[in-house]
C-alpha atoms as a PDB file:
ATOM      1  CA  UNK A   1      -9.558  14.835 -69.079  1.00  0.00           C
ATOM      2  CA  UNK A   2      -8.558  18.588 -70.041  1.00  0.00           C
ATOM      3  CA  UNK A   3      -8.291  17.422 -73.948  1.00  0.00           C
ATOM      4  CA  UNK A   4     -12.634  16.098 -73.028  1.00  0.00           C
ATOM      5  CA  UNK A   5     -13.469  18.993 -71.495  1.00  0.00           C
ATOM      6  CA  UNK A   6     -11.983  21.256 -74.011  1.00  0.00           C
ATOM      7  CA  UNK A   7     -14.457  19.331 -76.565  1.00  0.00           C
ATOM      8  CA  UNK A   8     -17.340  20.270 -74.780  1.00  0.00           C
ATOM      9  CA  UNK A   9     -16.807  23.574 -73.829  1.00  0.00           C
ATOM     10  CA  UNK A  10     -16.332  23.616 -78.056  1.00  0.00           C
ATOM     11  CA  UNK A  11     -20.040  22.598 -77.899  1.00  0.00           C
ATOM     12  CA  UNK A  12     -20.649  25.167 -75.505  1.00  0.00           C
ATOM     13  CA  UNK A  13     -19.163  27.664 -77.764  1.00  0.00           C
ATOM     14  CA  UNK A  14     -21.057  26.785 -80.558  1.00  0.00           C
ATOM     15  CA  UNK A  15     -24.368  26.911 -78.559  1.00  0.00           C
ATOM     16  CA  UNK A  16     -23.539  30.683 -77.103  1.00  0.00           C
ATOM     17  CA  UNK A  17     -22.317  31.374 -80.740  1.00  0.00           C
ATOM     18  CA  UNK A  18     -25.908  29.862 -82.449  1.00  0.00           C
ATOM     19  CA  UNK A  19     -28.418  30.447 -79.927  1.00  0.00           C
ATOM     20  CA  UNK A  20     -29.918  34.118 -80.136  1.00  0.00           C
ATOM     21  CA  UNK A  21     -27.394  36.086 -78.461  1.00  0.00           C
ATOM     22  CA  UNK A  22     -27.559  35.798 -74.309  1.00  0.00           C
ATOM     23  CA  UNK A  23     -31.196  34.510 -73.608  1.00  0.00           C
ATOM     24  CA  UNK A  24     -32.225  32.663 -70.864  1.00  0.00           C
ATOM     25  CA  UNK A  25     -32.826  29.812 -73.232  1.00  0.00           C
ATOM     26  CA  UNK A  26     -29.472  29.300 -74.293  1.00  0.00           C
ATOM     27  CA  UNK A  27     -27.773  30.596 -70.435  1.00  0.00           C
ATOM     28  CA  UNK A  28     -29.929  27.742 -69.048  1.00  0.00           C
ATOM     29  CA  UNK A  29     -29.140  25.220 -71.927  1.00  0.00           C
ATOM     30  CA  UNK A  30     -25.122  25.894 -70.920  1.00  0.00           C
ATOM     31  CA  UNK A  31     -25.645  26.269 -67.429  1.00  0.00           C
ATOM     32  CA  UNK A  32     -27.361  22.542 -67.572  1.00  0.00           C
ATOM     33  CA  UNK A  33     -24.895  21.343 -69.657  1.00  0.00           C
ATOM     34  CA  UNK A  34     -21.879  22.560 -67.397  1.00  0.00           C
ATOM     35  CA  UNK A  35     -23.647  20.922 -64.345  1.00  0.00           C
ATOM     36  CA  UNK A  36     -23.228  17.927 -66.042  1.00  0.00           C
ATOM     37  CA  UNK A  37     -19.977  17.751 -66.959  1.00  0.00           C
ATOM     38  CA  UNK A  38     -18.585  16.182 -63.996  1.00  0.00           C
ATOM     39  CA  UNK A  39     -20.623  13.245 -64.070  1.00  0.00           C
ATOM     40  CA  UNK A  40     -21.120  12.376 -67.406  1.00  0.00           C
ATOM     41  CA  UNK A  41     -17.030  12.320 -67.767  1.00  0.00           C
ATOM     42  CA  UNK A  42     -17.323  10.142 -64.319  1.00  0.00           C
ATOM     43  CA  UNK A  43     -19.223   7.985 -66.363  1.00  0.00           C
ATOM     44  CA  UNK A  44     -17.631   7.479 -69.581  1.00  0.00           C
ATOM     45  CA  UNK A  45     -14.136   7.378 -67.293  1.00  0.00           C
ATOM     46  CA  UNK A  46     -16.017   4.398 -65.748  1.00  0.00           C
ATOM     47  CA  UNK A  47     -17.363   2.732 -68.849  1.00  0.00           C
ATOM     48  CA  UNK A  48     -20.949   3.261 -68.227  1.00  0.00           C
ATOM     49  CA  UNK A  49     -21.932   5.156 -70.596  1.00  0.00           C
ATOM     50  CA  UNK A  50     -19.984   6.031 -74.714  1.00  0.00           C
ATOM     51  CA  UNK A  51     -21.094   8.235 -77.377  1.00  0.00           C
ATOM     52  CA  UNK A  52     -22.745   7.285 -80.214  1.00  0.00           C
ATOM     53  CA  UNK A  53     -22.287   7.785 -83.947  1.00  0.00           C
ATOM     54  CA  UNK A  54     -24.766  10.732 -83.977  1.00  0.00           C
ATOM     55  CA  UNK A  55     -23.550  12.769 -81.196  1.00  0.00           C
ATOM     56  CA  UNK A  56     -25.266  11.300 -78.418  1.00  0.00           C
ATOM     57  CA  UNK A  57     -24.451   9.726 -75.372  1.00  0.00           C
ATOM     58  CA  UNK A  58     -25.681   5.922 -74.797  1.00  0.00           C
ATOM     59  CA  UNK A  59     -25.680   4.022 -71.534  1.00  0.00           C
ATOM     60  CA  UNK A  60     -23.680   0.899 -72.852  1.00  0.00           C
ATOM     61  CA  UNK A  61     -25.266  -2.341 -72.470  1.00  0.00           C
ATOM     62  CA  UNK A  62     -25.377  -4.078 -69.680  1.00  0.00           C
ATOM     63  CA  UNK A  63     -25.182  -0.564 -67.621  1.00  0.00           C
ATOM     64  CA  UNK A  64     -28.305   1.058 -65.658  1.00  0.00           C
ATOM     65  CA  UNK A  65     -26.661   3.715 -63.902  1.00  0.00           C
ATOM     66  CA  UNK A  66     -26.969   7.775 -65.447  1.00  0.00           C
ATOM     67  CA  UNK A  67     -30.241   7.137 -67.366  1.00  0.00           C
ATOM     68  CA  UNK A  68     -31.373  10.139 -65.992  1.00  0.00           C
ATOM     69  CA  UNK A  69     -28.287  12.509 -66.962  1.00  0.00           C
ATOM     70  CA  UNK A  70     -27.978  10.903 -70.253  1.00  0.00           C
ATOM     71  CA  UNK A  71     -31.648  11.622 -71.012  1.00  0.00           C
ATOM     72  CA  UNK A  72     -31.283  14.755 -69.965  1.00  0.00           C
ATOM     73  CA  UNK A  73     -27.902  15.281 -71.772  1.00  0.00           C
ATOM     74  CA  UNK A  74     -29.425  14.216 -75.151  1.00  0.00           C
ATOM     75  CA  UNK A  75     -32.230  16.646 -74.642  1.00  0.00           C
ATOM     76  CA  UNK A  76     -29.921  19.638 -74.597  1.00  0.00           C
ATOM     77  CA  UNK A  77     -27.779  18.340 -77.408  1.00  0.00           C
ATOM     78  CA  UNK A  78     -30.606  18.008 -79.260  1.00  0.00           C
ATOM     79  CA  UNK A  79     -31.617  21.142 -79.139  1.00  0.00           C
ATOM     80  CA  UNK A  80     -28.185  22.512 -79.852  1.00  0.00           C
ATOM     81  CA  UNK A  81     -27.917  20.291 -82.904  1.00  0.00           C
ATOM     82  CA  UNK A  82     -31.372  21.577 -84.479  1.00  0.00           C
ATOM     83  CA  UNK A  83     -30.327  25.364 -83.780  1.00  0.00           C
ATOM     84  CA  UNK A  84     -26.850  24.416 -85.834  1.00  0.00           C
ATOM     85  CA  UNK A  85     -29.176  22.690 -88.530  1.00  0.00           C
ATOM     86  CA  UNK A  86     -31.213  25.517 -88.982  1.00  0.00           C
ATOM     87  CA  UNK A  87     -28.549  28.245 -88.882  1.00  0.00           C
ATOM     88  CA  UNK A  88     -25.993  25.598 -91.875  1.00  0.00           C
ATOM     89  CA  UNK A  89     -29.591  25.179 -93.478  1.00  0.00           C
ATOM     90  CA  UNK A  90     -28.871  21.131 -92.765  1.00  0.00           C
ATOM     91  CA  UNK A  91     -30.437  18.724 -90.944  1.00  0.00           C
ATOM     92  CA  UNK A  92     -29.833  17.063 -87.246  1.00  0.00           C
ATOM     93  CA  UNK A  93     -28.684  13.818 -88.370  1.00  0.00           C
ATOM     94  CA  UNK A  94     -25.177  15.842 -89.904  1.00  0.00           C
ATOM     95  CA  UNK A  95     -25.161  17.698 -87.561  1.00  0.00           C
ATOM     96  CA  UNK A  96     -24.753  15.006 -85.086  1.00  0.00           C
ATOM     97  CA  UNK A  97     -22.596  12.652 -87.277  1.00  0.00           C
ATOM     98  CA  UNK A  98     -20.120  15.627 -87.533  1.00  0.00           C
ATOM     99  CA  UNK A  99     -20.167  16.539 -83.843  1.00  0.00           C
ATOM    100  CA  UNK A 100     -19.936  12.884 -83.224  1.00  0.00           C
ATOM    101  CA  UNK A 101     -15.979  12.754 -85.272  1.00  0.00           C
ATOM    102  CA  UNK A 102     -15.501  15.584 -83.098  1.00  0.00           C
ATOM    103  CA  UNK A 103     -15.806  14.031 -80.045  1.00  0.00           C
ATOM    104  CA  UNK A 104     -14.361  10.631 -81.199  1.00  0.00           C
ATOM    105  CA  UNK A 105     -11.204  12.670 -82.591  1.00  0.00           C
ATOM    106  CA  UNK A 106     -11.461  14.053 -79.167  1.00  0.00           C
ATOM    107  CA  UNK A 107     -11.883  11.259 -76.881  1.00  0.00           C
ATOM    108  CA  UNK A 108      -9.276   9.962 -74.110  1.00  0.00           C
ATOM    109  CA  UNK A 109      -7.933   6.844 -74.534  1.00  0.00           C
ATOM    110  CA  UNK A 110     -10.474   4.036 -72.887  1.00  0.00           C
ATOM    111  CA  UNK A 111     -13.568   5.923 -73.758  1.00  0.00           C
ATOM    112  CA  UNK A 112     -15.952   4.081 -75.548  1.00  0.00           C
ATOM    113  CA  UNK A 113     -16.926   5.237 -79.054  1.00  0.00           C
ATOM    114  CA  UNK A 114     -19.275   3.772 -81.705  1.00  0.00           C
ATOM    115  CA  UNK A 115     -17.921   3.321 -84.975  1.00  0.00           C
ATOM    116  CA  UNK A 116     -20.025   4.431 -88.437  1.00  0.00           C
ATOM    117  CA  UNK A 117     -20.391   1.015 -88.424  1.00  0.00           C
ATOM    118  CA  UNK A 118     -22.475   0.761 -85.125  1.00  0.00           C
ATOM    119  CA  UNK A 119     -19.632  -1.418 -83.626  1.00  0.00           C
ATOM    120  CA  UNK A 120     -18.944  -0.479 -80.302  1.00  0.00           C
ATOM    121  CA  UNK A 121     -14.746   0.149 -79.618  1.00  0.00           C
ATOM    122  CA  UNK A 122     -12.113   1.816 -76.717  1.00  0.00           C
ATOM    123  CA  UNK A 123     -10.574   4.349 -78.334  1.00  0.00           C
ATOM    124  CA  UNK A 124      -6.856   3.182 -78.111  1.00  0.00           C
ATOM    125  CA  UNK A 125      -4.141   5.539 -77.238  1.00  0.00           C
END
């Protein structure tokens, strides 16, 4: 759990770091994020939902619960990922695909994790 959490409070550096210096935008964006923490990892821990090959969450198949905070989740990752695109002068797709080795190389053992393939795997200890 610590080694998860470290990953995203990465992301949360990176937004503080890309997103104009201390404005409500970005406070709100990591506040919201933060919020979530506890029960998106409650929900990966639980195989509801994984994280995709582009740096989103997905609620697997067969799953209805966290719709909502995955929704809202992606929301605020998108908007971090186009603030990283336009400061690297790339676009959102790369900067999802890299963010989404990062959490992959991350991940606890049990988490689910789409491959660049679009194959759907536990990540293994």
């Amino acid at each position: 759990m610590a080694l998860r959490r470290k990953g995203f409070l990465i992301l949360l550096v990176m937004v503080a770091g890309l997103v104009a210096g201390g404005t409500a935008l970005a406070d709100n964006l990591k506040t919201r994020m933060l919020e979530r923490l506890p029960t998106i990892l409650d929900l990966k821990t639980r195989g509801v939902v994984g994280e995709n090959n582009q740096g989103f969450l997905e609620v697997l198949q067969g799953q209805s619960e966290g719709q909502d905070v995955v929704a809202a989740e992606n929301q605020d990752r998108r908007s971090v990922y186009e603030q990283i695109a336009r400061q690297t002068n790339t676009g959102i797709q790369i900067v999802g695909q890299r963010r989404a080795l990062q959490i992959a190389d991350r991940a606890t053992p049990g988490e689910w994790l789409q491959a660049e393939n679009g194959n759907w795997y536990q990540k293994e200890e």
